[in-house]
Protein backbone atom coordinates (compact mmCIF):
# COMPACT_ATOMS: atom_id res chain seq x y z
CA UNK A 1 80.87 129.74 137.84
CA UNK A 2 84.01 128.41 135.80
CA UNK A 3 87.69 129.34 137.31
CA UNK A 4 90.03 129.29 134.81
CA UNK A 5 93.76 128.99 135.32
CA UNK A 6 96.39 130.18 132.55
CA UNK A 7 100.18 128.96 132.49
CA UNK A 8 103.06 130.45 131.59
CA UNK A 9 103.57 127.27 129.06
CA UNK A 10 101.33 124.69 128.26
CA UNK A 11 102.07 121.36 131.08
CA UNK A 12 103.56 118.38 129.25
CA UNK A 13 100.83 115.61 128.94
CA UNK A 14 103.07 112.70 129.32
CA UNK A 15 103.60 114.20 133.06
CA UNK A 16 103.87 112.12 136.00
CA UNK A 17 101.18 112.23 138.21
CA UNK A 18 102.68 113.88 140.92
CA UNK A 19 105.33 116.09 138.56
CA UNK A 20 103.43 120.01 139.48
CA UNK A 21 104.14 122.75 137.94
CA UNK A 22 102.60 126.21 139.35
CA UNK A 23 99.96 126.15 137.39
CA UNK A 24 99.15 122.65 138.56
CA UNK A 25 99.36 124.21 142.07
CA UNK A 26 96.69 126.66 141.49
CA UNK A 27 94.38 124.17 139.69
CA UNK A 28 94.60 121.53 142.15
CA UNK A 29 94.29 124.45 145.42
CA UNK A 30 91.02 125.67 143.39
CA UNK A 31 89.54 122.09 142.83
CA UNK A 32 89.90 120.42 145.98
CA UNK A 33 89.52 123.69 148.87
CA UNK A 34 87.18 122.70 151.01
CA UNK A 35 85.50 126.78 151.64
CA UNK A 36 86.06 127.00 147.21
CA UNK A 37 83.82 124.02 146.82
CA UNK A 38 81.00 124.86 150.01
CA UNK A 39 80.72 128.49 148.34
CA UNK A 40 80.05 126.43 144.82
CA UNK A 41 77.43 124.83 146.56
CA UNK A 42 76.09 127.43 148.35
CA UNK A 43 75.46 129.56 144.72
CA UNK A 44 73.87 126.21 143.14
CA UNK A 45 71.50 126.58 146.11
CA UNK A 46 71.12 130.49 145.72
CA UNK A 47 70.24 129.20 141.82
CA UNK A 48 67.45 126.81 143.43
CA UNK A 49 65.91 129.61 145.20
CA UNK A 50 65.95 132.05 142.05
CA UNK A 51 63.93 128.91 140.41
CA UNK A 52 61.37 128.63 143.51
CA UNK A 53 60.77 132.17 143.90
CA UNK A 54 59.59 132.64 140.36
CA UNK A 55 57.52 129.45 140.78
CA UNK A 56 54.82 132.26 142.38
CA UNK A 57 54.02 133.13 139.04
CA UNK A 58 53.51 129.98 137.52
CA UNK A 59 50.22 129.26 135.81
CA UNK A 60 48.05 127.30 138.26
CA UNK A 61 45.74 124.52 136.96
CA UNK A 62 42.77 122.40 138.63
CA UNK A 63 40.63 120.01 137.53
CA UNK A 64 38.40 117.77 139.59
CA UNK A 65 35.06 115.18 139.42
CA UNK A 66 32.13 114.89 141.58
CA UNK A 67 29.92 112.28 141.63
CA UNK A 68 27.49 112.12 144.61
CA UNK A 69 24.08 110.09 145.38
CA UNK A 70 22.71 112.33 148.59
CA UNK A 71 19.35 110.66 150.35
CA UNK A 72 17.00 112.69 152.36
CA UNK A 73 14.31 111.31 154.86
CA UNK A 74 10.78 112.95 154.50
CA UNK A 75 9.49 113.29 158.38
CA UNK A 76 5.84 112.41 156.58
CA UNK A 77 5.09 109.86 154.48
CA UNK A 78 4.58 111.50 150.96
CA UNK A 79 2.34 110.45 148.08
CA UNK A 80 2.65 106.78 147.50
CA UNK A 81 4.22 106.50 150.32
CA UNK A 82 7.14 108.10 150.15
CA UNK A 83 9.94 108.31 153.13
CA UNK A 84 12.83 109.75 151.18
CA UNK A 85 13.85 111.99 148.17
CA UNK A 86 17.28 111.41 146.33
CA UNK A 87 19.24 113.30 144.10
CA UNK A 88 22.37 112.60 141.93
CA UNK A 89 24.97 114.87 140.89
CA UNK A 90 27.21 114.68 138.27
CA UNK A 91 30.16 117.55 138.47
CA UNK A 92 33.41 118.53 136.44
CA UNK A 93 35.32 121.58 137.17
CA UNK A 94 38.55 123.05 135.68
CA UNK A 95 40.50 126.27 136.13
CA UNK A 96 43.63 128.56 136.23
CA UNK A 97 45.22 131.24 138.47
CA UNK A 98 48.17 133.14 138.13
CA UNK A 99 49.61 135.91 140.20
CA UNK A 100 51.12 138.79 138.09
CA UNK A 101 53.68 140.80 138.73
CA UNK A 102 51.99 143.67 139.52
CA UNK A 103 50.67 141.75 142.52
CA UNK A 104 47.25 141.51 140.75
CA UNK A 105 45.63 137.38 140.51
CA UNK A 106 44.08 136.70 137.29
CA UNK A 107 41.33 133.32 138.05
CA UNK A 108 39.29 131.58 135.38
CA UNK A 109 37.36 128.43 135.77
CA UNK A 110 34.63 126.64 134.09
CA UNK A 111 32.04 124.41 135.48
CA UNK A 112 29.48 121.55 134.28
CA UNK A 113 26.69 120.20 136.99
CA UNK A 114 24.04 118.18 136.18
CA UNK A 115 21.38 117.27 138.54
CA UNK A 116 18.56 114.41 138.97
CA UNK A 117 16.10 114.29 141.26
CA UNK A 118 13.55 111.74 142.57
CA UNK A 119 11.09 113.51 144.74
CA UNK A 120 7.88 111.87 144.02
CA UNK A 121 8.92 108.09 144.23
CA UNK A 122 8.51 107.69 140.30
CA UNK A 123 12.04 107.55 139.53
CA UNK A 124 14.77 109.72 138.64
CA UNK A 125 13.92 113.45 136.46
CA UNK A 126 15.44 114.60 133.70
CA UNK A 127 18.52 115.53 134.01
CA UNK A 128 19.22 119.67 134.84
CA UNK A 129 22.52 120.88 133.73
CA UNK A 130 24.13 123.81 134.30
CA UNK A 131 27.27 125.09 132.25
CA UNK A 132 29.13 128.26 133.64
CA UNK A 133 32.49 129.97 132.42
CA UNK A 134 33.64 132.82 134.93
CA UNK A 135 36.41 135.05 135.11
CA UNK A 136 38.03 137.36 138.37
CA UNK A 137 40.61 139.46 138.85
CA UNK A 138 41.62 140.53 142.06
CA UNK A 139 43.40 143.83 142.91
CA UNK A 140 45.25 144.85 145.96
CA UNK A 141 44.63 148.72 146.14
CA UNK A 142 46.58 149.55 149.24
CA UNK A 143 49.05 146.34 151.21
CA UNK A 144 50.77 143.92 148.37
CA UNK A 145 50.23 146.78 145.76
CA UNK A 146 52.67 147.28 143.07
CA UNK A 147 55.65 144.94 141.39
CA UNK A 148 58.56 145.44 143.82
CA UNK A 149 56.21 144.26 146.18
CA UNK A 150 55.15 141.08 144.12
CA UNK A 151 58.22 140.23 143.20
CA UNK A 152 60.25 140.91 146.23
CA UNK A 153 61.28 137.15 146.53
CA UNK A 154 62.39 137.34 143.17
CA UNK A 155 64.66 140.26 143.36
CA UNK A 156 65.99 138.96 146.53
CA UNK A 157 66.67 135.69 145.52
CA UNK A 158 68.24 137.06 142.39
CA UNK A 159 70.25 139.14 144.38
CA UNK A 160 71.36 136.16 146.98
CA UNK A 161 72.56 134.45 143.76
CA UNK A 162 75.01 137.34 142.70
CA UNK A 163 75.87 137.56 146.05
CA UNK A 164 76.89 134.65 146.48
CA UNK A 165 78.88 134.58 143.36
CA UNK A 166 80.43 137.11 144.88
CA UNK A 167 81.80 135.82 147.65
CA UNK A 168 82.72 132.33 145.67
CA UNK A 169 84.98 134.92 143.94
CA UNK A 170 86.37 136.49 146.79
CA UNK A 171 87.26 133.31 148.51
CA UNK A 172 89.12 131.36 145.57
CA UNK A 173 91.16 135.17 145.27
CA UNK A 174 92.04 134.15 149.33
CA UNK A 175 92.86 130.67 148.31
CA UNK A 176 94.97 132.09 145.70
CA UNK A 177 96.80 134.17 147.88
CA UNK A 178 97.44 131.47 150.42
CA UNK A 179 98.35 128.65 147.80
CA UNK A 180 100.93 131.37 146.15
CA UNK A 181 102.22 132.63 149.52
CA UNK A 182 102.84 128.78 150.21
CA UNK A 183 104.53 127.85 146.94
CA UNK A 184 107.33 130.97 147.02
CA UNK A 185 107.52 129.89 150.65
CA UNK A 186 108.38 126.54 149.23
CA UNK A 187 110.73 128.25 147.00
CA UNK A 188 113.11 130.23 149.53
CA UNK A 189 112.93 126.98 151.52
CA UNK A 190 114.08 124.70 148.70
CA UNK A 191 116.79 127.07 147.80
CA UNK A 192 117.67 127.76 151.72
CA UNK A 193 118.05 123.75 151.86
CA UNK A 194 120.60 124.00 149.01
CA UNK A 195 122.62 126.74 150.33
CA UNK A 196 122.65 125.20 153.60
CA UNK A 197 123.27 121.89 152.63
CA UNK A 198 126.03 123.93 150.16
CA UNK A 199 127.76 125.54 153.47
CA UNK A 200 127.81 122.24 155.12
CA UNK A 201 129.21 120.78 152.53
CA UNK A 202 131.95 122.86 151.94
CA UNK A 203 132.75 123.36 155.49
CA UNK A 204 133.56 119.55 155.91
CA UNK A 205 135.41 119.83 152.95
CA UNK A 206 137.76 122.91 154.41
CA UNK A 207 137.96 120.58 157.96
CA UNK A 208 138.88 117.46 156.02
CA UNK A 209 141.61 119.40 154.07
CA UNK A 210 143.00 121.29 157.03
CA UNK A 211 143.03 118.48 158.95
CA UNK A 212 145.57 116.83 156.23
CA UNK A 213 147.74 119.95 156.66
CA UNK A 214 147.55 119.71 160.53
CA UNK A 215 148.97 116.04 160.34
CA UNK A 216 151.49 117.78 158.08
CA UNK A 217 152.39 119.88 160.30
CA UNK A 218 151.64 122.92 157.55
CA UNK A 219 148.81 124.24 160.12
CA UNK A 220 148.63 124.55 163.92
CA UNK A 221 146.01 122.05 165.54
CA UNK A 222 144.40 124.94 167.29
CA UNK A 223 142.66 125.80 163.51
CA UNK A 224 140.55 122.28 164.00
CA UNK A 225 138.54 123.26 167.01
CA UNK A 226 137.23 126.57 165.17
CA UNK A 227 136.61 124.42 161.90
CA UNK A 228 135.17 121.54 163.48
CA UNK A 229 132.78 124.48 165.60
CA UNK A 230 132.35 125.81 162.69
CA UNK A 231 131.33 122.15 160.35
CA UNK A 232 128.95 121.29 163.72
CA UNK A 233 126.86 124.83 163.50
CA UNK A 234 126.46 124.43 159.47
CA UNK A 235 125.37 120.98 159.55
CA UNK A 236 122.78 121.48 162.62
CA UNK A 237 121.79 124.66 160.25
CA UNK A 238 121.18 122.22 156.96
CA UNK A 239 119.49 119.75 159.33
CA UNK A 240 116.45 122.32 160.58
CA UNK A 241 116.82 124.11 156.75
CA UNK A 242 115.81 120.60 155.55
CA UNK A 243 113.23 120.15 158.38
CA UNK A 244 111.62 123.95 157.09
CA UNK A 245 111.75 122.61 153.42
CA UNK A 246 109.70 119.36 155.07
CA UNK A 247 107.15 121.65 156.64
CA UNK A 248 106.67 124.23 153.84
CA UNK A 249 105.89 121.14 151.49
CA UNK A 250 103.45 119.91 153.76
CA UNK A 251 101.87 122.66 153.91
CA UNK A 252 101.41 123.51 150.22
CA UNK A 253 100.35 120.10 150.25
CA UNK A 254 97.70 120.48 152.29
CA UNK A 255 96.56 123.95 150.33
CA UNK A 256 96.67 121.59 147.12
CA UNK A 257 94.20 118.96 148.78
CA UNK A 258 97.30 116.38 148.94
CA UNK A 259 97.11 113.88 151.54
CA UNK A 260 100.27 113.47 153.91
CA UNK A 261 101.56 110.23 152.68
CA UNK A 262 101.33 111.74 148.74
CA UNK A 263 102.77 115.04 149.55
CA UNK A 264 106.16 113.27 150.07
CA UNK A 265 106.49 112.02 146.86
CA UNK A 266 105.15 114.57 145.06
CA UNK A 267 107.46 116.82 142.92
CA UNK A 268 107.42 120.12 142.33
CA UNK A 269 109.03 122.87 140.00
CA UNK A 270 110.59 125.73 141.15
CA UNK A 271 109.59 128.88 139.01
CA UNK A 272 111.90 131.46 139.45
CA UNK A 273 110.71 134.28 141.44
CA UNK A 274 109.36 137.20 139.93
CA UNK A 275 111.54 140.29 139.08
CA UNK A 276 111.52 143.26 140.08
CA UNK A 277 108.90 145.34 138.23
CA UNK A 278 110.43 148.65 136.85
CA UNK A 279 107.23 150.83 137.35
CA UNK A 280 106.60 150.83 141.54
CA UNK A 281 107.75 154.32 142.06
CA UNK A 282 104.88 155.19 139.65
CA UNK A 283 102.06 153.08 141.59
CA UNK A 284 103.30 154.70 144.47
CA UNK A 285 102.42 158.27 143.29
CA UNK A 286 99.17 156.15 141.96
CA UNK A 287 98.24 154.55 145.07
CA UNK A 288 95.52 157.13 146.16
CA UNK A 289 93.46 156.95 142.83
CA UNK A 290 94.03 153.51 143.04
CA UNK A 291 92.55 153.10 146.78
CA UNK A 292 89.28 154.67 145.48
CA UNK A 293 88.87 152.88 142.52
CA UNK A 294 89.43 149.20 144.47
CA UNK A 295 85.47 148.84 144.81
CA UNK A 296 85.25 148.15 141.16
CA UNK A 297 87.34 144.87 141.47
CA UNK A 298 86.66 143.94 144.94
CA UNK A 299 84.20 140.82 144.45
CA UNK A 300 83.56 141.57 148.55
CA UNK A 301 82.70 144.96 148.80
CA UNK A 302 80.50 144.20 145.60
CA UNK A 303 78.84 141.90 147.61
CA UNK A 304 77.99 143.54 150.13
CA UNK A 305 76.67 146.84 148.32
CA UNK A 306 74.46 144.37 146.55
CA UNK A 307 73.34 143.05 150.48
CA UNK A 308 72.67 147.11 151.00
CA UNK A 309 70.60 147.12 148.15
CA UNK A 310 68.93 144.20 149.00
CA UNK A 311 68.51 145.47 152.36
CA UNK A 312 67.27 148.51 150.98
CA UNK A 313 64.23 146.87 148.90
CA UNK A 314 62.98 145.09 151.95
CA UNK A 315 62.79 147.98 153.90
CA UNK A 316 60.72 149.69 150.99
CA UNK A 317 58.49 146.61 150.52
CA UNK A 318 58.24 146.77 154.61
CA UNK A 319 56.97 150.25 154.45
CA UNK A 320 54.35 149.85 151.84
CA UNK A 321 53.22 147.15 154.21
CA UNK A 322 52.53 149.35 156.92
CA UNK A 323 49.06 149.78 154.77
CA UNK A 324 45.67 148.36 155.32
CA UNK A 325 44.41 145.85 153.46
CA UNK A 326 41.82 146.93 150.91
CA UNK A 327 41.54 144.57 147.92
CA UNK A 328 38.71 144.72 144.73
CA UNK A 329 37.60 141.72 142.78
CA UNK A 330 35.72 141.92 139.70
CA UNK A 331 34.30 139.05 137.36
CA UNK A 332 32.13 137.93 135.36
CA UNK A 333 30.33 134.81 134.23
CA UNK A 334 28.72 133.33 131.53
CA UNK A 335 26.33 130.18 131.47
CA UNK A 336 24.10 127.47 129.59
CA UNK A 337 21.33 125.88 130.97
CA UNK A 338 19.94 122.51 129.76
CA UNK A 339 18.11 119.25 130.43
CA UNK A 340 18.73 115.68 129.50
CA UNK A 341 21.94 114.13 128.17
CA UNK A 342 23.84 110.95 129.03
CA UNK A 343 26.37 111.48 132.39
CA UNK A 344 29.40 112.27 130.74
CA UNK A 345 27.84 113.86 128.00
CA UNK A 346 25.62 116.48 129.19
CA UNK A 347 27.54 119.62 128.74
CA UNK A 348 27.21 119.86 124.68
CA UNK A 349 23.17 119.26 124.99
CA UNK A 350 21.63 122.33 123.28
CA UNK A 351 20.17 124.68 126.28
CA UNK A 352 19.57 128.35 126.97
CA UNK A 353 22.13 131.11 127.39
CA UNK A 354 21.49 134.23 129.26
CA UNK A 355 21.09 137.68 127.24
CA UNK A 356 23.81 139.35 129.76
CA UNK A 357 26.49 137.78 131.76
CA UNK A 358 26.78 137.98 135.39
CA UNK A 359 29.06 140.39 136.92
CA UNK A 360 30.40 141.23 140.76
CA UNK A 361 32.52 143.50 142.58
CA UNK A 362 33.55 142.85 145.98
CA UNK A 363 35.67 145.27 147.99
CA UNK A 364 37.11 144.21 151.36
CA UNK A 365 38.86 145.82 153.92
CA UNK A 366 41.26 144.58 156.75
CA UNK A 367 43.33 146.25 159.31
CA UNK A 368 44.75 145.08 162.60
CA UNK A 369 44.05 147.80 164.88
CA UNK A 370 47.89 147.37 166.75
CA UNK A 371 50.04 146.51 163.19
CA UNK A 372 52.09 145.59 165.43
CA UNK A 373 53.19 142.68 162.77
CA UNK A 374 54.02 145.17 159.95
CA UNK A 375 55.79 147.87 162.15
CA UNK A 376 57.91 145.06 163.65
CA UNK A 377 58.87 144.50 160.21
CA UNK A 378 59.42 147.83 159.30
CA UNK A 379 61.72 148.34 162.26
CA UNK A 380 63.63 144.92 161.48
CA UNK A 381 64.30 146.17 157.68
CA UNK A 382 65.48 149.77 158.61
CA UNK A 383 68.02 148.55 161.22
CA UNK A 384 69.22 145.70 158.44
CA UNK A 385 69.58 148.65 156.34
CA UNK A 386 71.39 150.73 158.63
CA UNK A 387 73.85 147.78 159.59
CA UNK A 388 74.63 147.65 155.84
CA UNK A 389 75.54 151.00 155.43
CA UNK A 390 78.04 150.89 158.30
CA UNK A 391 79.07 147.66 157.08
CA UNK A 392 79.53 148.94 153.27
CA UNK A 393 81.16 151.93 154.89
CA UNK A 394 83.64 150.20 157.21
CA UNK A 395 84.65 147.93 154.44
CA UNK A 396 85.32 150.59 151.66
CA UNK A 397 87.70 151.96 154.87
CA UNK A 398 89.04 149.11 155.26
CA UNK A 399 89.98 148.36 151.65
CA UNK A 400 91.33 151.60 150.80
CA UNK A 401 93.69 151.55 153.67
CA UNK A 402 94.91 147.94 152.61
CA UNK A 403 95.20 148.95 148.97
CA UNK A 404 97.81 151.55 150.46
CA UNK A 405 99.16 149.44 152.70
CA UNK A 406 99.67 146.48 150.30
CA UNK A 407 101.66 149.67 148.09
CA UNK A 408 103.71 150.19 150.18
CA UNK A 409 104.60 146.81 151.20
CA UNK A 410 105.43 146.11 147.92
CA UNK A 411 107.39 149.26 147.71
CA UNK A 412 109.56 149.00 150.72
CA UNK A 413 110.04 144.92 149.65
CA UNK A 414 111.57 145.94 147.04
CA UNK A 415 113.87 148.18 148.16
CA UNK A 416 114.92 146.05 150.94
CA UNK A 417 115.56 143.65 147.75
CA UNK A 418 117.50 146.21 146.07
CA UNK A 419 119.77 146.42 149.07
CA UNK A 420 120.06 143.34 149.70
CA UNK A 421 121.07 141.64 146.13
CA UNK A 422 124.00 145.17 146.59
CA UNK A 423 124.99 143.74 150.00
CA UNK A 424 125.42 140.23 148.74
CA UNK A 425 127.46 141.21 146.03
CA UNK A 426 129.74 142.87 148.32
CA UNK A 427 129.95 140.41 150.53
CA UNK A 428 131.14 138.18 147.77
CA UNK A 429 133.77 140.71 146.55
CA UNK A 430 134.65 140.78 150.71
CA UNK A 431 135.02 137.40 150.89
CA UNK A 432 137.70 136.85 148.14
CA UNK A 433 139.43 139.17 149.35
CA UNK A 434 139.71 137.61 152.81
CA UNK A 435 140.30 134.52 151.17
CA UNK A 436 143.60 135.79 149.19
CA UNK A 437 144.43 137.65 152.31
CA UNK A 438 144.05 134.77 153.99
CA UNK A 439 146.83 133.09 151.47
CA UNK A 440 149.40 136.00 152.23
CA UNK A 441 149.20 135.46 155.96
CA UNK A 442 147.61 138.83 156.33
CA UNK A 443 144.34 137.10 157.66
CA UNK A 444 143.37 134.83 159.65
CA UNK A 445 141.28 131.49 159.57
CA UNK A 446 138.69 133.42 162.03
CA UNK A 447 138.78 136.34 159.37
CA UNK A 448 137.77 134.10 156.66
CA UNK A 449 135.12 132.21 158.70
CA UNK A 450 133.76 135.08 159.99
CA UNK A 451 133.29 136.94 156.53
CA UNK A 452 131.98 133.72 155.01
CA UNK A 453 129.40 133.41 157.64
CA UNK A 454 128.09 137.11 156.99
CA UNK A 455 128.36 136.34 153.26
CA UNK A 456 125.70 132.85 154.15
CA UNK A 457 123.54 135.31 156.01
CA UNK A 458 123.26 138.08 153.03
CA UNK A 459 122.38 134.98 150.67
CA UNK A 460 119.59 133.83 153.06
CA UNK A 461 118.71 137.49 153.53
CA UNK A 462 118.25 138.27 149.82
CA UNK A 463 116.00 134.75 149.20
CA UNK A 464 113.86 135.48 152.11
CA UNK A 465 113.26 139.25 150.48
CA UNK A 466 112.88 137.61 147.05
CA UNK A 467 110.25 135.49 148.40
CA UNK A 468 108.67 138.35 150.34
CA UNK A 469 108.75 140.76 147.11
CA UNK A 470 106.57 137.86 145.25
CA UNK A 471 103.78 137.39 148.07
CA UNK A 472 104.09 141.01 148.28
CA UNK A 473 102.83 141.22 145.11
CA UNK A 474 100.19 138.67 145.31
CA UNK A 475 98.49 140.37 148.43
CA UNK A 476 98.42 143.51 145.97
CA UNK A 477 97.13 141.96 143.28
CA UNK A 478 94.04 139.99 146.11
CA UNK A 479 93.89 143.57 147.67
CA UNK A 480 93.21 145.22 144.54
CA UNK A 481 90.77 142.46 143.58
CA UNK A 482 92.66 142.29 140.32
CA UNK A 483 93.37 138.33 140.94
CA UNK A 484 91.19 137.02 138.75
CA UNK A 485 90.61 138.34 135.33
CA UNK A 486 87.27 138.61 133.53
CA UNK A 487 88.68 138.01 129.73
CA UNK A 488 90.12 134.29 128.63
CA UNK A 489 93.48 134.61 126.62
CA UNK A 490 95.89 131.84 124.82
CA UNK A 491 97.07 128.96 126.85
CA UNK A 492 94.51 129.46 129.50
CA UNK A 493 92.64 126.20 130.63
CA UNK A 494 89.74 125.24 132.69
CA UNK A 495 90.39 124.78 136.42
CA UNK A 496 87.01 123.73 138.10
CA UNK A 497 83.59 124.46 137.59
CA UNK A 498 80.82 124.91 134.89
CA UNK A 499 78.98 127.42 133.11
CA UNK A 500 79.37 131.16 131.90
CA UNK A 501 77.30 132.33 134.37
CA UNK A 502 80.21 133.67 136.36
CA UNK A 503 82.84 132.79 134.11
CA UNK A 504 86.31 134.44 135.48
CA UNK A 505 89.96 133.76 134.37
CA UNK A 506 93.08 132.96 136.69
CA UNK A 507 96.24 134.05 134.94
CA UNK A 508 99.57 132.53 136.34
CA UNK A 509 101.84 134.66 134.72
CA UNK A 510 99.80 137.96 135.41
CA UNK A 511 100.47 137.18 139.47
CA UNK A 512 104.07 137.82 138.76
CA UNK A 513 104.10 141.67 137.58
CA UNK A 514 101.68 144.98 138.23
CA UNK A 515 99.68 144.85 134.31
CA UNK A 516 96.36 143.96 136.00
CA UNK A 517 96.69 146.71 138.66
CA UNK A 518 97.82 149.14 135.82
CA UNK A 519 94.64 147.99 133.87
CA UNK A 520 91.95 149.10 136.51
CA UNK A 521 93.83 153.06 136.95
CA UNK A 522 93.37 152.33 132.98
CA UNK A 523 97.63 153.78 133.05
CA UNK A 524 99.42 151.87 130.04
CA UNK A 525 102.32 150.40 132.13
């Protein structure tokens, strides 16, 4: 399977090593996840099973030599005395089998002998060579019958393999959502450090100014306890803001495959977060259509109808083997008889051929009287079966309701966002106003504080939404299973893996608005 990443711009090649941008995020979160890579090696296994299964109907071929001296003791003396009688043998045999797909085994082979015997005492006899060329083909009529049944491994292992795919796919989409959810995370932190560090900054400012006007005599010392309060609460605030950037590094860090000591240094570039997409109101009223249509995208629940339909076969295959066993071989054979000929040479001497071939038919019949081996089966398969379908059903549940839910998530983020950006512009407008208030003698110190503290909280307030709005939109996007895109496009590069077996594309930019959940309702946006 290849994972392909696309940016929103190409990354600089004279980069520093540890200078990311998010598109280096995702690449680096997709190459070195531990689960990502374990599921890559659990399909090139699944691919080493397809191969051995269909090793059942490779072609077959023996060959062999015999060459044997066998003495036998007279219990009388013969003629001339004689106490023993020897003969020599001289054998080469060669064949091929091949099981077919309709569960029928195709055998050929083709023997030389050649015999001499001493049983008079006056030396070896001519040689008597025998050439034979025979052909069987053996049927099942009843248990192992048909081609699902002889190629059951085959289907199943070919099945595994998608399967498996499958849930390779699913689990880099669940990388992607954590690694995204940790990198806006990073985001509102970084910027949460910079207001904070901001507020400090200007609070120690306002106490180093009033306390010039206090030694003036301009203010009353009373003002330095609140500002000093005031300085002390902002800087203990950019202290643990710096100590949740620390954290949120570490632990994109860790999503990325970066060691500890590395993830200090590294540096990272803050993409703005995503705005607000103009068309939610409409994927509301779209939501239920696109609940039912999820299982077309969803690389789980497409695994695990394919495990019901894999289920399903066995338990077919399972009943057919609740049969007897009643199999019918035919053949026939064709030989040449002659004498003489060196010991490696004796099968082109000139002999005798029969007018007819030989022919056979066997038919054989088995049955354990219990079955208790093939019913056991049987009972195993249906009950896989049936655990499928309430596995199948409980996830298509499952999905549907977090398609909705992820809807309105994304729905309700945003118009918390809406409110929020309103609130902080207010707050802004309120807090000039205090400020020139303030100037008049119409307000007081504790006014202005007070308003400016409520105007720090609406700025964390609307980053924290932002931030929320963009993983809001990433869980939509895993929930949908429109994550990863099937089609390559400009400026997209490869990620990790190999192959086009289960070739799949991760657009950056798409992550950011609602066009791939627009493209499976098939709604222009």
């Amino acid at each position: 399977m290849s994972v392909l990443v696309g940016c929103w711009c190409p990354a600089s090649a004279g980069a520093a090593a540890a200078h990311y941008a998010l598109v280096d995020v995702v690449r680096l979160a997709l190459e070195n996840n531990a689960d990502v890579l374990v599921q890559g090696e659990r399909v090139a296994a699944a691919q080493g099973q397809v191969q051995q299964a269909a090793g059942k109907f490779d072609l077959g071929v023996a060959a062999g030599m015999l060459q044997s001296r066998t003495v036998t003791p007279l219990a009388r003396l013969g003629a001339n005395g004689l106490r023993q009688t020897s003969e020599h043998l001289v054998q080469y045999t060669v064949g091929a089998n091949q099981l077919q797909r309709n569960g029928n085994t195709l055998e050929t082979a083709l023997t030389a002998d050649s015999l001499r015997q001493d049983v008079s005492g006056g030396g070896l006899e001519p040689a008597r060579n025998l050439l034979r060329l025979s052909m069987a083909l053996n049927m099942p009529l009843l248990k192992g019958r048909g081609k699902d049944v002889a190629t059951l491994e085959v289907a199943t292992s070919g099945m595994r393999l998608q399967i498996s795919r499958y849930e390779r796919r699913f689990r880099v989409s669940q990388v992607m959502q954590a690694t995204l959810g940790a990198y806006w995370d990073y985001v509102a932190r970084s910027k949460l450090e910079m207001l904070a560090q901001a507020t400090a900054q200007r609070s120690a400012q306002l106490l180093a100014s009033t306390e010039k006007l206090v030694e003036a005599n301009e203010r009353p010392r009373g003002d330095l306890v609140l500002l000093r309060a005031d300085y002390v609460d902002k800087a203990a605030a950019a202290l643990r803001a710096s100590q949740a950037l620390v954290e949120a590094r570490r632990n994109l860090a860790r999503l990325m495959g970066i060691e500890g000591n590395a993830a200090a240094a590294m540096a990272l570039e803050q993409e703005a977060f995503p705005p607000q997409a103009d068309a939610i109101a409409r994927l509301v009223s779209l939501a239920p259509a696109l609940s039912t249509l999820v299982a077309q995208g969803r690389a789980d629940i497409l695994g695990m109808e394919l495990e019901r339909e894999q289920a399903s076969l066995q338990r077919t295959v399972a009943r057919k083997n609740l049969q007897p066993q009643l199999d019918l071989s035919v053949g026939v054979a064709y030989g040449k008889a002659s004498e003489g000929g060196s010991r490696y040479g004796f099968p082109g001497e000139a002999g005798q051929t029969p007018n007819t071939p030989s022919v056979f038919a066997r038919l054989q019949y088995q049955f354990p009287v219990q079955n208790n081996v093939a019913k056991g089966q049987y009972a195993e398969r249906n009950a896989q079966l049936g655990e499928m379908e309430i596995r199948v059903r409980d996830a298509h549940i499952a999905a549907s309701n977090g398609v909705l839910t992820a809807v309105q998530r994304l729905a309700a983020s945003a118009a918390q966002l809406r409110a929020a950006k309103e609130s902080l512009s207010l707050y802004e407008q309120a807090v000039n106003q205090e400020m020139t208030k303030q100037k008049n003698g119409i307000a007081t110190l504790i006014d202005v504080i007070t308003i400016e503290g409520r105007y720090n909280l609406a700025q964390v307030n609307a980053i924290e939404l932002h931030a929320d709005y963009a993983k809001a939109l990433v869980n939509l996007q895993h929930e949908t299973g429109t994550m990863l895109r099937p089609a390559l496009g400009p400026g997209v590069v490869a990620a990790a893996g190999a192959g086009p077996a289960d070739e799949f594309a991760v657009n950056v930019r798409d992550l950011s608005g609602l066009a791939p959940v627009f493209d499976v309702l098939k709604v222009p946006l």
